[in-house]
Structure formats: structure tokens, C-alpha cells
N, C-alpha and C. Protein backbone atom coordinates (compact mmCIF):
# COMPACT_ATOMS: atom_id res chain seq x y z
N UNK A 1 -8.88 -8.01 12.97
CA UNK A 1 -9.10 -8.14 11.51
C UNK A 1 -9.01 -6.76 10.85
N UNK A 2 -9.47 -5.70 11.52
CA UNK A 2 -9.37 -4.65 10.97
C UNK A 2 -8.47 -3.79 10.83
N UNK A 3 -7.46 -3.97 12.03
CA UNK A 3 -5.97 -3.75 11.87
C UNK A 3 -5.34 -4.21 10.82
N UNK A 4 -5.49 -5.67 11.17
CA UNK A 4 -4.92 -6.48 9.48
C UNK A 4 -5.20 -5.60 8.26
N UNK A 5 -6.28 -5.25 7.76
CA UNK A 5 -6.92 -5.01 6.79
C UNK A 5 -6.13 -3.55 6.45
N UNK A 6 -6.00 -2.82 7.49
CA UNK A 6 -5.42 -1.53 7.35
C UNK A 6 -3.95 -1.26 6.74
N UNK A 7 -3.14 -2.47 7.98
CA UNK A 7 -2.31 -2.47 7.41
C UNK A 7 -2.05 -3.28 5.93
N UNK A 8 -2.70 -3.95 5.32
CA UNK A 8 -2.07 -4.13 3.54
C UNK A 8 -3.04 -2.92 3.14
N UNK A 9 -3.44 -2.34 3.78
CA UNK A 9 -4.02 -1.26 2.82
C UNK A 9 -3.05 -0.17 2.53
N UNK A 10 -2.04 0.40 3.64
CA UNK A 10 -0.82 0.94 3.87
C UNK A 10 -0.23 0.51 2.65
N UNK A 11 0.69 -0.86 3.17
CA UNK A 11 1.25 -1.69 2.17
C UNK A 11 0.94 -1.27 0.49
N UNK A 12 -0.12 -1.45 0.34
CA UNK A 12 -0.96 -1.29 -0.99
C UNK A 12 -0.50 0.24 -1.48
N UNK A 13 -0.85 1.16 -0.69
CA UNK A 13 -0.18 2.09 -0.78
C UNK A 13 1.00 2.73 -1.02
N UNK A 14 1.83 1.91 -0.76
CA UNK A 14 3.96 2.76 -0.66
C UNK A 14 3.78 1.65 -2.38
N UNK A 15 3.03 0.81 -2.29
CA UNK A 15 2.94 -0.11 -3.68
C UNK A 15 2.78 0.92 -5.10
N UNK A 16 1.87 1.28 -4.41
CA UNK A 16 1.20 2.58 -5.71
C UNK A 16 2.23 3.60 -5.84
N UNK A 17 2.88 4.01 -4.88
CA UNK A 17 4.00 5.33 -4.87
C UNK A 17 5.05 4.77 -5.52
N UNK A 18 5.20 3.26 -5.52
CA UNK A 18 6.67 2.79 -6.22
C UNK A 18 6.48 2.78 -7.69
N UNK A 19 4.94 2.14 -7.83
CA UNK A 19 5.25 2.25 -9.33
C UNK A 19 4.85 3.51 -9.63
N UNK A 20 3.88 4.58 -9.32
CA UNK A 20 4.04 5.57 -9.74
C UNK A 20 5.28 6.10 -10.12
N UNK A 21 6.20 6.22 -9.28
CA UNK A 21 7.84 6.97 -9.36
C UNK A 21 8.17 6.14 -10.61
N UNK A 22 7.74 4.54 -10.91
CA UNK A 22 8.78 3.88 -11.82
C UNK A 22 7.81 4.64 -13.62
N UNK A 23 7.12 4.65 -13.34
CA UNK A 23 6.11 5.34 -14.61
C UNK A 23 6.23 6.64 -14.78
């Protein structure tokens, strides 16, 4: 579960860098 959790936290992350770059 905690793997899970990590990884969309990753995920969540390159998320934030995309829209950052698009803003």
C-alpha cells in the first residue's frame, strides 16, 4: 500500500512540473 501511495505521489508530481512549464 505504501509503495502504491508513493508511487501517485511521484505521478502527482511530473503532474505539477507539467502544468507549471504550461503557466
Amino acid at each position: 500500500e505504501f509503495i502504491k501511495y508513493h508511487c501517485s505521489k511521484d505521478e502527482i508530481n511530473d503532474l505539477s512540473k507539467m502544468i507549471e512549464r504550461w503557466l
